[in-house]
Protein backbone atom coordinates (compact mmCIF):
# COMPACT_ATOMS: atom_id res chain seq x y z
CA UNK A 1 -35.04 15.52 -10.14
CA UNK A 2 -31.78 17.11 -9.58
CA UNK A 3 -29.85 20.25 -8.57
CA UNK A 4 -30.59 22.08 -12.30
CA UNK A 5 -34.78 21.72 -11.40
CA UNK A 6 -34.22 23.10 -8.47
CA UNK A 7 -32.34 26.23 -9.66
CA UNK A 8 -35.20 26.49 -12.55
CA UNK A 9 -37.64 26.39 -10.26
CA UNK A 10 -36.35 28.66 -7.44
CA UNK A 11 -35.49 31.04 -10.06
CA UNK A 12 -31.51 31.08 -8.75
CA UNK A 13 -28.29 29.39 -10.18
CA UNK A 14 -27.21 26.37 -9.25
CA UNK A 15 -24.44 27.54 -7.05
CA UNK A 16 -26.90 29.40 -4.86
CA UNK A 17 -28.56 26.01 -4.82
CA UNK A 18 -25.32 24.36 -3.62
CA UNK A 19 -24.73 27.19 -1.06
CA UNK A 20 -28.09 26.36 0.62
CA UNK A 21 -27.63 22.72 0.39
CA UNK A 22 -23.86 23.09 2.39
CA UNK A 23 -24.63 26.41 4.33
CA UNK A 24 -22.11 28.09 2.94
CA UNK A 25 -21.22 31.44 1.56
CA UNK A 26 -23.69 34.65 1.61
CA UNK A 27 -27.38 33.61 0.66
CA UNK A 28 -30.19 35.96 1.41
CA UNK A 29 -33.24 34.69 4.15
CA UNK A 30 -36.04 35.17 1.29
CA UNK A 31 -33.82 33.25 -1.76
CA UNK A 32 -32.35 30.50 1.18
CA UNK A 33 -36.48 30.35 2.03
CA UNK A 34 -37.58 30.28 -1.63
CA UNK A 35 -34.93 27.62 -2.56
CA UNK A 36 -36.06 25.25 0.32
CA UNK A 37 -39.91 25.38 -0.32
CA UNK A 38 -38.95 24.04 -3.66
CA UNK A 39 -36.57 21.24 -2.47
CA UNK A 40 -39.43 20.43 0.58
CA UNK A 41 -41.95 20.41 -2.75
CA UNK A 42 -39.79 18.11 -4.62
CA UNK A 43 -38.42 16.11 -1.68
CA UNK A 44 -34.75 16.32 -3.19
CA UNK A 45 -32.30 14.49 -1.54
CA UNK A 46 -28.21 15.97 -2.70
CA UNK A 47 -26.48 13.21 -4.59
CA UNK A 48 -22.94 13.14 -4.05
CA UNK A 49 -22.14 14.71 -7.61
CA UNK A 50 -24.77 17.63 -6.36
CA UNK A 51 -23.05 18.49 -3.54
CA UNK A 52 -19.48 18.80 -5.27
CA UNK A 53 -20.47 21.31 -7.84
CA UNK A 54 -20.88 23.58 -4.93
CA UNK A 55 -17.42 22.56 -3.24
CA UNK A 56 -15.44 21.47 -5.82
CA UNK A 57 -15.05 18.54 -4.57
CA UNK A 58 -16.87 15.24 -4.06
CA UNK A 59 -15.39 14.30 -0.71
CA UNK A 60 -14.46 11.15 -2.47
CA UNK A 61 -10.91 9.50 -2.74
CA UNK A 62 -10.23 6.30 -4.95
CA UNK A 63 -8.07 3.26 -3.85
CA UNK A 64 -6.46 1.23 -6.43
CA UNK A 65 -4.84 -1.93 -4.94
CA UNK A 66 -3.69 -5.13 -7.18
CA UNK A 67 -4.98 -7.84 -5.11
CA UNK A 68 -7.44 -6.62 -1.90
CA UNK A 69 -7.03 -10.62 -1.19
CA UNK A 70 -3.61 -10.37 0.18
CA UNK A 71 -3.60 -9.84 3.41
CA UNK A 72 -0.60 -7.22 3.52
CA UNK A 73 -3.18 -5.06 0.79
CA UNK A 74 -6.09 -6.41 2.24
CA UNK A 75 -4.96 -4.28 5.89
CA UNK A 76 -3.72 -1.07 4.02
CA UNK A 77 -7.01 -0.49 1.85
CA UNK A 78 -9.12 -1.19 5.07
CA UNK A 79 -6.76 1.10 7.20
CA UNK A 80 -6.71 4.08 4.20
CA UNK A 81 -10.95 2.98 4.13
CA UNK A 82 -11.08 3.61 7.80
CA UNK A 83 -8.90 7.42 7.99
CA UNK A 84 -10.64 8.88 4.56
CA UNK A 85 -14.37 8.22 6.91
CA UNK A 86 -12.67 9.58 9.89
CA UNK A 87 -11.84 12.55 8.00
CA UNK A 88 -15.58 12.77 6.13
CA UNK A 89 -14.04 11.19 2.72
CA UNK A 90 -15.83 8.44 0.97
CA UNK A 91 -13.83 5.41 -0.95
CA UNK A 92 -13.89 3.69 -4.00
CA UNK A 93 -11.99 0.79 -4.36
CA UNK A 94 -10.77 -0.90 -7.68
CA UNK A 95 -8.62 -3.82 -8.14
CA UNK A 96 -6.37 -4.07 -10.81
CA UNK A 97 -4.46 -7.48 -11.23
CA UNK A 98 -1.03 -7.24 -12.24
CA UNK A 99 -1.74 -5.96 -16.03
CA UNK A 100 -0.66 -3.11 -17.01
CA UNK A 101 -3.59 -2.22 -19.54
CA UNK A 102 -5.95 -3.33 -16.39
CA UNK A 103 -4.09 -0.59 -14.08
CA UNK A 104 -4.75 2.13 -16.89
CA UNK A 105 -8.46 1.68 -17.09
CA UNK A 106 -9.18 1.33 -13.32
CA UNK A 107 -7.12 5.10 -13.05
CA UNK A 108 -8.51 6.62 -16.07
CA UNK A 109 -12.56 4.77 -14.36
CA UNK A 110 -11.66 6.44 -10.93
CA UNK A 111 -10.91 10.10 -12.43
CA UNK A 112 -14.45 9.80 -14.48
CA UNK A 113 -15.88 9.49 -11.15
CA UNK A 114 -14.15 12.67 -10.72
CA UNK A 115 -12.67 11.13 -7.20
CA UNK A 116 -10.41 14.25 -5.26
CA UNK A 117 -7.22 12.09 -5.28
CA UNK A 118 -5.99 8.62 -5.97
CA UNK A 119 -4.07 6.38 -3.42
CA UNK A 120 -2.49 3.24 -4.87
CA UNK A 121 -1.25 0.43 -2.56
CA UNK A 122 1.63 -1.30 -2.94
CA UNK A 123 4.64 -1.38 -5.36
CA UNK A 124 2.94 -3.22 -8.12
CA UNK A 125 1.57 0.05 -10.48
CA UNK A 126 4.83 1.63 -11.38
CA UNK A 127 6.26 -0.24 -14.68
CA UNK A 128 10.13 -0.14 -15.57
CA UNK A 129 9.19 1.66 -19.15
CA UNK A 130 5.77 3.08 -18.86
CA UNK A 131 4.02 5.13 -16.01
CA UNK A 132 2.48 7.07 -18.25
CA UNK A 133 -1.06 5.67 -16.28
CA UNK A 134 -0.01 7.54 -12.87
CA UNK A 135 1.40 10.84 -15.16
CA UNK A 136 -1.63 11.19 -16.22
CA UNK A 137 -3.94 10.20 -13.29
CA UNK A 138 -1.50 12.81 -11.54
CA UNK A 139 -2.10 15.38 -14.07
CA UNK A 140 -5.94 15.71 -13.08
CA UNK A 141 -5.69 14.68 -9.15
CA UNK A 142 -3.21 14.02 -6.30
CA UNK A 143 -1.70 10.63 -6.32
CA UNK A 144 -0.31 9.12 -2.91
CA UNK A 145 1.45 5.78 -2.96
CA UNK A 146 1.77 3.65 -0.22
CA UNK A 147 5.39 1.90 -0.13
CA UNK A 148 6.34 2.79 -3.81
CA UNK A 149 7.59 6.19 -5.25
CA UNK A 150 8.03 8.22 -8.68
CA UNK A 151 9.59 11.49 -9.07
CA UNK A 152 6.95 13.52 -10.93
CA UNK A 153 4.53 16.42 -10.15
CA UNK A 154 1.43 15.85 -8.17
CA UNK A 155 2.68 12.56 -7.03
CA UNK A 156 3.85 11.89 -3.33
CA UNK A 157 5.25 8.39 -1.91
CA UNK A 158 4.52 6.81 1.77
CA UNK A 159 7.67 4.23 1.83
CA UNK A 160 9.06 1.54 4.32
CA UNK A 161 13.25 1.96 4.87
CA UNK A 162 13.15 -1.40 3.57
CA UNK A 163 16.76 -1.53 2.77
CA UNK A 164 17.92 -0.81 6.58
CA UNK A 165 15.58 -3.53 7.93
CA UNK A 166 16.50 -6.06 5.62
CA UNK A 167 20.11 -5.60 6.10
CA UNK A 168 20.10 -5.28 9.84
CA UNK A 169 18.64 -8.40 10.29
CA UNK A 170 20.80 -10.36 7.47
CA UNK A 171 24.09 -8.26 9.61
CA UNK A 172 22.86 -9.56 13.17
CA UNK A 173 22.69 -12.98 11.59
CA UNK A 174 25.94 -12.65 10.34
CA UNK A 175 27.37 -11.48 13.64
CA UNK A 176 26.57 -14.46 15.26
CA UNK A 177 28.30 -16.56 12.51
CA UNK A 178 26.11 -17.91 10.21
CA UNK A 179 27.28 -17.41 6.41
CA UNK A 180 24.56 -19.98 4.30
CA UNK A 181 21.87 -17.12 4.64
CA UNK A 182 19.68 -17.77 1.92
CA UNK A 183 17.05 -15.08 0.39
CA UNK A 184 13.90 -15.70 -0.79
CA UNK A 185 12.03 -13.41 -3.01
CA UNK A 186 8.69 -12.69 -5.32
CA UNK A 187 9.51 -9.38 -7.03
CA UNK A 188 11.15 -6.70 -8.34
CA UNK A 189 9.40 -3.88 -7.47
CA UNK A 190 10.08 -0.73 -5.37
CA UNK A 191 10.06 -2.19 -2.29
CA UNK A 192 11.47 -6.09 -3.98
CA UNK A 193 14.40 -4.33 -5.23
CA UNK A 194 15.35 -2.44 -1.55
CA UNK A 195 14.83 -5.30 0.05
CA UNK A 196 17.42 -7.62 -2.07
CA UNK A 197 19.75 -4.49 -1.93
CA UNK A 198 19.52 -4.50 1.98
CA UNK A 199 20.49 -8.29 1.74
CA UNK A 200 23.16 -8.14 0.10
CA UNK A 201 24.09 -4.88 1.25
CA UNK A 202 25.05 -6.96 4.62
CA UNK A 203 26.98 -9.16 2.97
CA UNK A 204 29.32 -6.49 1.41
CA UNK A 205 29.49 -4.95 4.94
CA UNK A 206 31.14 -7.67 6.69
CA UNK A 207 33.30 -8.54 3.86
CA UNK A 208 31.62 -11.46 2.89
CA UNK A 209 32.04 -11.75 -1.24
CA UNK A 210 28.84 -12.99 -3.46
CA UNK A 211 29.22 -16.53 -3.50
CA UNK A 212 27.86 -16.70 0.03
CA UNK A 213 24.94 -15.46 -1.44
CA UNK A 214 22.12 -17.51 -2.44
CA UNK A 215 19.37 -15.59 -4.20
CA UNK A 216 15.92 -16.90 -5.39
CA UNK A 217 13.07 -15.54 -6.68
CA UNK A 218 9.93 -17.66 -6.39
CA UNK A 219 6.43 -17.07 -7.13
CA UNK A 220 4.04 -16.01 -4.10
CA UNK A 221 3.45 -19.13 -2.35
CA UNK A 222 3.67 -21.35 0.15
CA UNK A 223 3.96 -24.70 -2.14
CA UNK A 224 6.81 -22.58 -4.24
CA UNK A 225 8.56 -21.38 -0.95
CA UNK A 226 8.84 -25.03 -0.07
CA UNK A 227 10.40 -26.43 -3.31
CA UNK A 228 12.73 -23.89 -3.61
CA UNK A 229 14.14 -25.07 0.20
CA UNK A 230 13.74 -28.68 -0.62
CA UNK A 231 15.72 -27.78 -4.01
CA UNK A 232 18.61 -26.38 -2.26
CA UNK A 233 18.34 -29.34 0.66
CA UNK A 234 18.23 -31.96 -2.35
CA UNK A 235 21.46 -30.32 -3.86
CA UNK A 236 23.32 -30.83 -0.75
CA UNK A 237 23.51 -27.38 0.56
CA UNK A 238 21.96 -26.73 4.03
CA UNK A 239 20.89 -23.29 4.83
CA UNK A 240 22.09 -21.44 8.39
CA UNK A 241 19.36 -18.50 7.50
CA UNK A 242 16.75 -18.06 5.90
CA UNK A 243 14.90 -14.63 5.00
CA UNK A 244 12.39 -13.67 2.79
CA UNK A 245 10.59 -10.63 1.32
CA UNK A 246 7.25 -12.06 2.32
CA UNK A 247 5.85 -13.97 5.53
CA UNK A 248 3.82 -16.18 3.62
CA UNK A 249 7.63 -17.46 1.78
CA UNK A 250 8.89 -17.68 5.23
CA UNK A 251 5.77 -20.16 5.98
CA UNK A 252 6.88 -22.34 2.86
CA UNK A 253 10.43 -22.19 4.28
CA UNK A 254 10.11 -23.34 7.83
CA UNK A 255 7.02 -26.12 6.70
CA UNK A 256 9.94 -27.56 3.70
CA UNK A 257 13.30 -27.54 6.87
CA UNK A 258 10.20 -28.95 9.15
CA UNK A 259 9.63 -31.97 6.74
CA UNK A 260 13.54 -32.32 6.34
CA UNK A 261 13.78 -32.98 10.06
CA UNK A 262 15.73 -29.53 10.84
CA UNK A 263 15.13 -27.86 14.41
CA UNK A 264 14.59 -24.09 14.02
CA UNK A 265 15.41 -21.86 15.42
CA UNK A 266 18.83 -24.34 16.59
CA UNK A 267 19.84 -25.39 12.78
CA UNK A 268 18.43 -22.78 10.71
CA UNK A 269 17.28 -19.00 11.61
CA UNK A 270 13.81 -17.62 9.49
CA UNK A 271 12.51 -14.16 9.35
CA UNK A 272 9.77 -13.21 7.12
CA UNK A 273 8.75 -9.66 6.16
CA UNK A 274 5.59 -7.68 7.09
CA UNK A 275 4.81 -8.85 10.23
CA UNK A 276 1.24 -10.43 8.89
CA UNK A 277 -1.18 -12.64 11.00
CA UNK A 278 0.97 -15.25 9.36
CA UNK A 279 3.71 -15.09 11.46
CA UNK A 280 1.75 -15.91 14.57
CA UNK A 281 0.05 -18.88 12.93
CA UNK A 282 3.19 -20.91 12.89
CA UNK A 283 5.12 -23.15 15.33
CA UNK A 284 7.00 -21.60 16.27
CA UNK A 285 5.77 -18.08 15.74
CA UNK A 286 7.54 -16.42 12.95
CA UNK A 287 10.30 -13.89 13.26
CA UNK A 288 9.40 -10.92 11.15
CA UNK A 289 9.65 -7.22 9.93
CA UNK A 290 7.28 -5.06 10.49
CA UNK A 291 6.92 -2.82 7.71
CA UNK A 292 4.22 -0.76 9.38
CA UNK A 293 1.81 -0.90 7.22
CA UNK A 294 -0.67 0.50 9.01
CA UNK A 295 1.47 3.50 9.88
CA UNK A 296 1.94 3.78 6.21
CA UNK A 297 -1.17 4.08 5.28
CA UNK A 298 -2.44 6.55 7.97
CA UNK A 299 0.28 8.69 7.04
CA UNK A 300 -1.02 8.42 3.14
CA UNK A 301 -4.03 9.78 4.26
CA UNK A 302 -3.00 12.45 6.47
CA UNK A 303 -0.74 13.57 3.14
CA UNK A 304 -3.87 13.59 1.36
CA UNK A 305 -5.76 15.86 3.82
CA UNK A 306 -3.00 18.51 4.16
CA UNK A 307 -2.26 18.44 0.73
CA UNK A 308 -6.44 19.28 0.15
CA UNK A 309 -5.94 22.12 3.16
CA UNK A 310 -3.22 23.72 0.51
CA UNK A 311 -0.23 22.53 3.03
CA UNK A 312 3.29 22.35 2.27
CA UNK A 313 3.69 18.12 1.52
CA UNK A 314 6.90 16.51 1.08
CA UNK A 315 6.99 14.01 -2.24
CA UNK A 316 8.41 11.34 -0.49
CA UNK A 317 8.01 10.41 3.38
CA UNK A 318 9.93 7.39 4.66
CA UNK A 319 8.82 5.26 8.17
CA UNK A 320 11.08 2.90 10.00
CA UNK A 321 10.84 -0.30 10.20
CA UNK A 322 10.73 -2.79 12.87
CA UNK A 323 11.99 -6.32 13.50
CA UNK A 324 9.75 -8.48 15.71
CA UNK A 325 12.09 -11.77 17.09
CA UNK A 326 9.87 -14.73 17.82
CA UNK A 327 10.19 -18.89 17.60
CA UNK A 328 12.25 -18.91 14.75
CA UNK A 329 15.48 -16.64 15.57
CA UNK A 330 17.36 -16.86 18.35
């Protein structure tokens, strides 16, 4: 049984059936009485799909996310989860992996659901060649993306001033003299790519030219994090600083100078990035940035909801960072 019975039934069209169901616009007592004596007959309950014919819209937004495991998504889907409810939205939630082809069909799955918008967490869905997945998810619904950006209608980007934190804290540890600051690194996204700016951005700054720079991109992980220090250690070069575009690198760092018998935060300086439950699971605690991700994706939402209220929404907000000194920095 669904909303077209009803209208058959009751004699009416199925948007009068919709205005009865959500008490909205101008239904006469007799037709408002004759339409409920047939749902009471027929004990209808409104499916979701039901109730957006009459609004044109089905109060539901989808989440796309690469990896809900990690714990930096893992805190923005649950935080995006928690504001769509506050604001009477229901979720769907779809993750993608890092293939591209994967990314298309979860978008193009979501839009069949006919979902009011799209948010997409992270900086993992935009592709250096091809976004034609997001153009055209954008083309049917509003697409918010938390700490990434593209420049293209419909589309609006929540972002972290990555590149200020990250060279802040690389200038402060310049400032107090250290010059072997090495940076370690899992991507080249968005956010990757403002972060490794900010780094060497310091650098330039003070004067400093490129060959104190030590750049290395390692996969997402603890065990690689370590190698890569024990690499360098093994070569004969002895890091000052070390800061990463991850806390869970910054864990592999300060576990590989731990083994190699180096006091930290006295020999060598560490700061991670995000600010994750990580940080306070070391010894010592883990300096960090907080990228606020939870700011981020409140803000994502609120976008959503004034962009659905016909408000005037900037395509590109930006929130500042913060740096969070613990154990590891002095």
């Amino acid at each position: 049984m669904n909303i077209y019975d009803i209208a058959a039934q009751a004699g009416v069209s199925i948007a009068t059936v919709s205005r009865v169901l959500n008490g909205k616009g101008n239904v006469s007592e007799q037709t408002k009485d004759r339409v409920m004596q047939v749902i009471d007959k027929l004990a209808y309950t409104p499916n979701a799909f039901a109730r957006g014919l009459g609004l044109n819209t089905m109060k539901m937004v989808g989440i796309i996310c690469s990896d809900v495991s990690d714990i930096y998504y893992a805190t923005a889907v649950s935080t995006v989860e928690r504001e769509l409810r506050r604001n009477g939205y229901d979720s769907l939630l779809c993750c993608t992996g890092d293939q591209l082809e994967n990314k298309r069909k979860c978008l193009e799955l979501l839009i069949s659901k006919r979902v009011d918008a799209v948010v997409l967490v992270g900086s993992k869905f935009k592709e250096k060649d091809d976004n034609s997945h997001i153009l055209a998810a954008a083309q049917s619904v509003p697409c918010v993306m938390i700490n990434d950006c593209l420049d293209a209608p419909n589309i609006y980007g929540i972002v972290c001033d990555d590149f200020n934190a990250t060279r802040e804290v690389v200038s402060n540890l310049i400032l107090q003299g250290l010059r072997k600051i090495v940076y370690l690194y899992d991507a080249d996204t968005y956010s990757g790519v403002r972060k490794l700016s900010g780094y060497k951005a310091a650098f330039d700054r003070h004067g400093l030219t490129p060959d104190n720079r030590v750049c290395i991109r390692c996969e997402r992980s603890i065990k690689d994090a370590k190698n890569q220090i024990h690499g360098l250690l093994e070569k004969g070069y002895h890091p000052e600083g070390v800061v990463t575009s991850e806390d869970i690198l910054a864990v592999g760092a300060l576990k590989a100078l731990a083994e190699a018998g180096k006091q930290v935060p006295n020999d060598v300086q560490i700061v991670g990035f995000n600010d994750s439950i990580l940080a306070k699971c070391t010894l010592p605690e883990l300096s960090s940035i907080d990228n606020k991700v939870e700011a981020l994706s409140i803000t994502a939402v609120r976008t959503l909801i004034d962009i659905f209220a016909h408000k005037n929404v900037s395509s590109k907000i930006m929130v500042a960072a913060e740096f969070v000194r613990r154990g590891t920095s002095l």
